[in-house]
C-alpha atoms as a PDB file:
ATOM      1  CA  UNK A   1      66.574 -45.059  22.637  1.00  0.00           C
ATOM      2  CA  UNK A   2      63.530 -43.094  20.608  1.00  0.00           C
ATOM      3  CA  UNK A   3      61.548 -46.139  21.200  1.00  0.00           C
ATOM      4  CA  UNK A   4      62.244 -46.392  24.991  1.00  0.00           C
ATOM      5  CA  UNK A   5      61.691 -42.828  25.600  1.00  0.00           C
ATOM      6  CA  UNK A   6      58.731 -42.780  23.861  1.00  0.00           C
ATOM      7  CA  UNK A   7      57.490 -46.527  24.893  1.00  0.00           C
ATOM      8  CA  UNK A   8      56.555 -47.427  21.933  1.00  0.00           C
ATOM      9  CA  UNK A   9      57.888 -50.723  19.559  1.00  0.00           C
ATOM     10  CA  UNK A  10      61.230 -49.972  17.968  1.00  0.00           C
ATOM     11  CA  UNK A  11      59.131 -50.857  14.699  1.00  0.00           C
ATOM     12  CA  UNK A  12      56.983 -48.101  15.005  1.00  0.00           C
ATOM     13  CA  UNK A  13      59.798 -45.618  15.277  1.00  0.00           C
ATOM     14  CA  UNK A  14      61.448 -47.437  12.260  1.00  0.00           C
ATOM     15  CA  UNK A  15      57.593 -47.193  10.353  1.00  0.00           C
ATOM     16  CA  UNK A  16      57.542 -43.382  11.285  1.00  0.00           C
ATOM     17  CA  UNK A  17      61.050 -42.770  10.129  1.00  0.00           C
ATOM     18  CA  UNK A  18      60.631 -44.404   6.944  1.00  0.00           C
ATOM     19  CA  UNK A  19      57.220 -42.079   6.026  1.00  0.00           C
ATOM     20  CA  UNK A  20      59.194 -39.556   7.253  1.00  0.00           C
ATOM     21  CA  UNK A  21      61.980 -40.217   4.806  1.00  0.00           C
ATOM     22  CA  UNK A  22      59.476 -40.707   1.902  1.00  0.00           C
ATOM     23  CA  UNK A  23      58.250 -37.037   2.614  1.00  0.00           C
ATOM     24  CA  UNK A  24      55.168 -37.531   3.892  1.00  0.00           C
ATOM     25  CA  UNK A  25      56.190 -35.766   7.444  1.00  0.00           C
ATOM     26  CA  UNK A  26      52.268 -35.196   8.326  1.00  0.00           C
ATOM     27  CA  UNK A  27      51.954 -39.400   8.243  1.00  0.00           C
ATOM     28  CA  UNK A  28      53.482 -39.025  11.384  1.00  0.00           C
ATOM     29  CA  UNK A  29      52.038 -36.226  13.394  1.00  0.00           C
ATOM     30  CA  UNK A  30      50.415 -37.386  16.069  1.00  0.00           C
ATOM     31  CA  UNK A  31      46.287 -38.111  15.828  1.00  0.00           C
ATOM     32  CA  UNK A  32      45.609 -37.676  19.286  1.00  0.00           C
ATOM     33  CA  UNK A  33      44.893 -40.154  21.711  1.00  0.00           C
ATOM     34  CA  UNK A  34      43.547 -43.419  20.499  1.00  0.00           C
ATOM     35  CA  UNK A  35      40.272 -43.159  22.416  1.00  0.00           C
ATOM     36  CA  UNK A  36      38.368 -40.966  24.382  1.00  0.00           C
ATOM     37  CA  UNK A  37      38.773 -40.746  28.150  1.00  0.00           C
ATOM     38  CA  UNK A  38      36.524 -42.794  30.138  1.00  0.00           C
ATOM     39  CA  UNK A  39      36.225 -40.457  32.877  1.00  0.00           C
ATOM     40  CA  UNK A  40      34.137 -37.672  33.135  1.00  0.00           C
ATOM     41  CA  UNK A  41      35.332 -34.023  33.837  1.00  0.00           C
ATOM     42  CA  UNK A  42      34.217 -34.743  37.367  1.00  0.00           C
ATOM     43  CA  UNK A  43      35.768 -37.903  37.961  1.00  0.00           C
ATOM     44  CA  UNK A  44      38.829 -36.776  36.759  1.00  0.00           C
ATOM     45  CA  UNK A  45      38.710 -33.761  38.954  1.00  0.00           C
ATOM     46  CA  UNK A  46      38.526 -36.089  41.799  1.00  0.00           C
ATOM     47  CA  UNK A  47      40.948 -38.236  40.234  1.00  0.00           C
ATOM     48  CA  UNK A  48      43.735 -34.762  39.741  1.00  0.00           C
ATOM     49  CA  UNK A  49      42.698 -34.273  43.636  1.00  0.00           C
ATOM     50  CA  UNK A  50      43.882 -37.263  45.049  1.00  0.00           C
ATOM     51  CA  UNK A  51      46.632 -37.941  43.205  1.00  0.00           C
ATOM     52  CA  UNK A  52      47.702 -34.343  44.198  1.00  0.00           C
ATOM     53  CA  UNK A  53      47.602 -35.289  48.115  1.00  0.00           C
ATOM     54  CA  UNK A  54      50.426 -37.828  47.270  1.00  0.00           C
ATOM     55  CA  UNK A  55      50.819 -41.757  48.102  1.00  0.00           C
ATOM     56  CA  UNK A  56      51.392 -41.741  51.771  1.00  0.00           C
ATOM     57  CA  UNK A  57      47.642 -40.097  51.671  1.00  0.00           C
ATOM     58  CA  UNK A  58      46.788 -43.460  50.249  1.00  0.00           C
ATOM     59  CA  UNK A  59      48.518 -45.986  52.398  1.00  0.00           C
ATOM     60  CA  UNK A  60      52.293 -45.677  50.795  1.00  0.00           C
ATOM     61  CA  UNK A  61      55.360 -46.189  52.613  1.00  0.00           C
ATOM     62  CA  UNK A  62      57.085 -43.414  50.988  1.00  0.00           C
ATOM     63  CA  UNK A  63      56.446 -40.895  47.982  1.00  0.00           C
ATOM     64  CA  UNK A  64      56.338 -43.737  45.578  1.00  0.00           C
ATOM     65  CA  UNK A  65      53.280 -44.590  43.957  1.00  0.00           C
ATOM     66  CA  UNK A  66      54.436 -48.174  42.556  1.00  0.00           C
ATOM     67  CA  UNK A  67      56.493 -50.152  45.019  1.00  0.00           C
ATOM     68  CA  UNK A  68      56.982 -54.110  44.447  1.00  0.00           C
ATOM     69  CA  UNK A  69      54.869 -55.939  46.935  1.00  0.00           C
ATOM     70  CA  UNK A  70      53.767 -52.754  48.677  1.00  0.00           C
ATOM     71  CA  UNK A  71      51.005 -52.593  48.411  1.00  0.00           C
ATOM     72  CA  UNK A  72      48.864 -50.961  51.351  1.00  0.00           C
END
């Protein structure tokens, strides 16, 4: 369920929980995101503003952003 939730491998939760259980809790604290963004603080301002005026403001049947074969 961890793994699922989390969408990662189940062998990553199982590496994390054995570091974990050796002690060395700050193996698995999170380093941040594996790469820098590739947008810059104004696309992604443009990007936050469209996805705020929803899906149907983009050609969606409904409020669903991912609909098989639905494409608009």
């Amino acid at each position: 369920m961890i793994a699922k939730d989390l969408r990662v491998s189940v062998r990553s939760v199982q590496r994390w929980r054995q570091v974990w259980e050796e002690g060395e809790p700050r193996a698995v604290r999170s380093q941040g995101p594996a790469s820098l963004s590739r947008l810059s603080e104004r696309q992604f301002a443009q990007l936050e503003a469209e996805l705020a005026k929803g899906p149907a403001a983009h050609g969606w049947e409904d409020q669903r952003w991912t609909l098989a074969g639905s494409r608009p």
